[in-house]
Protein backbone atom coordinates (compact mmCIF):
# COMPACT_ATOMS: atom_id res chain seq x y z
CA UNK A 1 6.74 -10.67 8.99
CA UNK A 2 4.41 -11.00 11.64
CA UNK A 3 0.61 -12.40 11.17
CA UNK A 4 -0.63 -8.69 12.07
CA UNK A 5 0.76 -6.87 8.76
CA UNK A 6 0.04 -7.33 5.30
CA UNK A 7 2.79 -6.85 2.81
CA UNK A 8 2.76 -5.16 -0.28
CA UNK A 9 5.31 -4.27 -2.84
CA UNK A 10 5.65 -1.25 -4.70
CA UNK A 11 7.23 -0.55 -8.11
CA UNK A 12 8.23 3.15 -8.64
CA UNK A 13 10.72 4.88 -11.43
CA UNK A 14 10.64 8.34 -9.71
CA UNK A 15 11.70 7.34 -6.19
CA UNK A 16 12.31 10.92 -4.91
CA UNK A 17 9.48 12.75 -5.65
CA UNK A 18 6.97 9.73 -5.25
CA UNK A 19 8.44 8.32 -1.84
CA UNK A 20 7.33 11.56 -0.52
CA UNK A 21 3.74 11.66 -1.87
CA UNK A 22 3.59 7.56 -0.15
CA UNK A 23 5.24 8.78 3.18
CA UNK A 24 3.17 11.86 3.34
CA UNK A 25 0.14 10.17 2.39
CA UNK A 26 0.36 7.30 5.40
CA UNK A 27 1.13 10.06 7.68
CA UNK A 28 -2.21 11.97 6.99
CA UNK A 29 -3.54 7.95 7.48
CA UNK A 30 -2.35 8.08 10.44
CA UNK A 31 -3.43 11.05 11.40
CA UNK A 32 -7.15 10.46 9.70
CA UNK A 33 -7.30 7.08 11.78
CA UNK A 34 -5.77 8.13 15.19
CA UNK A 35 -2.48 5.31 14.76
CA UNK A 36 0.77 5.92 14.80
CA UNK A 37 3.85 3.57 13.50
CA UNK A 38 1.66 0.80 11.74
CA UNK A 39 3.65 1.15 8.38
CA UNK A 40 7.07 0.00 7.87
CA UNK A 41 8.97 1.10 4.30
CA UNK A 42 11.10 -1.78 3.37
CA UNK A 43 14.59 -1.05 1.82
CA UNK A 44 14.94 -0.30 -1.47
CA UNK A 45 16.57 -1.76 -4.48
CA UNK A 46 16.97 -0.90 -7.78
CA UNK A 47 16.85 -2.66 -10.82
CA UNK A 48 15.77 -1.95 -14.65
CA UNK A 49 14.76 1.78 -14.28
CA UNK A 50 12.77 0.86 -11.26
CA UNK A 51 12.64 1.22 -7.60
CA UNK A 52 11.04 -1.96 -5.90
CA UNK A 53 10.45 -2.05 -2.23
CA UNK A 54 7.86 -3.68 0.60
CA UNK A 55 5.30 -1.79 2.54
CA UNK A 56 4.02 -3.23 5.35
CA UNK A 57 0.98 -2.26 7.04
CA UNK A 58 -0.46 -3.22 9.92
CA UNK A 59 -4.27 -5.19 9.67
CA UNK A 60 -5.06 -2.77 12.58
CA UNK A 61 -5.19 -0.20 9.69
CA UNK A 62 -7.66 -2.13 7.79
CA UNK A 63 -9.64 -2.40 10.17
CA UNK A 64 -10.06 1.55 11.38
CA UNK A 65 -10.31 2.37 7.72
CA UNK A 66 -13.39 0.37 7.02
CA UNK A 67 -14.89 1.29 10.42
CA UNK A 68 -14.01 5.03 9.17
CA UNK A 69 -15.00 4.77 5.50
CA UNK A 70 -17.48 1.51 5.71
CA UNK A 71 -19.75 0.92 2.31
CA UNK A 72 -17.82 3.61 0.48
CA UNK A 73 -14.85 1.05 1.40
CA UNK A 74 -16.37 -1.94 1.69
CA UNK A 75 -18.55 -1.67 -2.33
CA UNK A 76 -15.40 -1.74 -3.74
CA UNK A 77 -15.36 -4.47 -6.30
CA UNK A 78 -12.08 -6.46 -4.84
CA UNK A 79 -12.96 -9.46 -3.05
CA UNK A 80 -10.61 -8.83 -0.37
CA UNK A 81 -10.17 -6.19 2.46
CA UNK A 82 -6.65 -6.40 2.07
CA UNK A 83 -6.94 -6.10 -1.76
CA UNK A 84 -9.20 -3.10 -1.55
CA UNK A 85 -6.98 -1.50 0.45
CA UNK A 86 -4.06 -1.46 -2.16
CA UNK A 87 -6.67 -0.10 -4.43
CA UNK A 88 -8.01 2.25 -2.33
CA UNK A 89 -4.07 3.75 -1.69
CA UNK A 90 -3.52 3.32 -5.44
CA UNK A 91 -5.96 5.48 -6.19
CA UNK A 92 -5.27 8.09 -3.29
CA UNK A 93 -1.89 7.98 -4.65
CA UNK A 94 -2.59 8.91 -8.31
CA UNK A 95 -4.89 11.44 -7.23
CA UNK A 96 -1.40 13.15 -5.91
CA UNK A 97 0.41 12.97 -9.40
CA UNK A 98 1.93 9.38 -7.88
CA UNK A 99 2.61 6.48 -10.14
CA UNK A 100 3.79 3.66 -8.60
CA UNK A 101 2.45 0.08 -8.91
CA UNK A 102 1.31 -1.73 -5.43
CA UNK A 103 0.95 -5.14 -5.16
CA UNK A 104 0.27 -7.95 -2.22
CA UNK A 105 3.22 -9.70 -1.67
CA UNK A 106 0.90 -12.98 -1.45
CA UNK A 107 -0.28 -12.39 -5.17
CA UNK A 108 2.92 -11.57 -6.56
CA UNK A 109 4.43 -14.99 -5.02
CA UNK A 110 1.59 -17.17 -5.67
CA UNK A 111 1.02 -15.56 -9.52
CA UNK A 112 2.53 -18.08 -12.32
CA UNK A 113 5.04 -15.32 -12.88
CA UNK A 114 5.92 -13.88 -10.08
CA UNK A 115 6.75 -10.61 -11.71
CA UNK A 116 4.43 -7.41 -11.47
C-alpha cells in the first residue's frame, strides 16, 4: 500500500446491513470534504461469525478533516491523527446503529497478539 493511505481493518458480524452504513458514511465524507475516490474497501473474508476486511484511506483525508473540524478533532484524547480518525469514524458509525470494530493495521501487526 502506498505511503499516502493509512490502513485499517474492520471486524463486522452483520456485513449487509453495516457495509452500507460504512460505504454511505465515506460517501457523505466525501462529499463533506470535497474528495472523491480516497477510500478503497479491501475484500472480504470470513471467518468465526465475522467479516474482516481493510479500509484504506487516503492521509489526504486526514488532513481536510482536521482543517474542517480542527480542535473539535484535534482534543481528542488519541495521540495520533491517524488514531483519532478511527475513533472519530467509530463513533460516527455507532451513531448509525453500526457495530463494527476498526483498527490500524500498524497496531494490530505490531500488538503482542496480533488479533483484535
Amino acid at each position: 500500500m502506498p505511503g499516502n493511505m493509512i490502513e485499517i481493518n474492520v471486524a463486522v458480524m452483520n456485513y449487509d446491513s453495516d457495509s452500507k452504513i460504512l460505504t454511505g458514511s465515506l460517501k457523505e465524507i466525501e462529499l463533506m470534504l470535497h474528495i472523491k475516490d480516497k477510500f478503497i474497501l479491501g475484500e472480504t473474508q470470513f471467518t468465526f461469525g465475522w467479516y474482516f476486511f481493510t479500509l484504506s484511506v487516503s492521509k489526504e483525508v486526514l488532513v481536510k478533516l482536521v482543517n474542517l473540524l480542527g480542535n473539535e478533532f484535534l482534543n481528542m484524547k488519541e495521540k495520533s491523527v491517524e488514531k483519532k480518525f478511527v475513533k472519530w469514524l467509530t463513533v460516527k458509525l455507532k451513531q448509525l446503529g453500526c457495530e463494527m470494530k476498526l483498527d490500524l493495521k500498524s497496531e494490530i501487526e505490531t500488538s503482542k497478539y496480533g488479533l483484535f
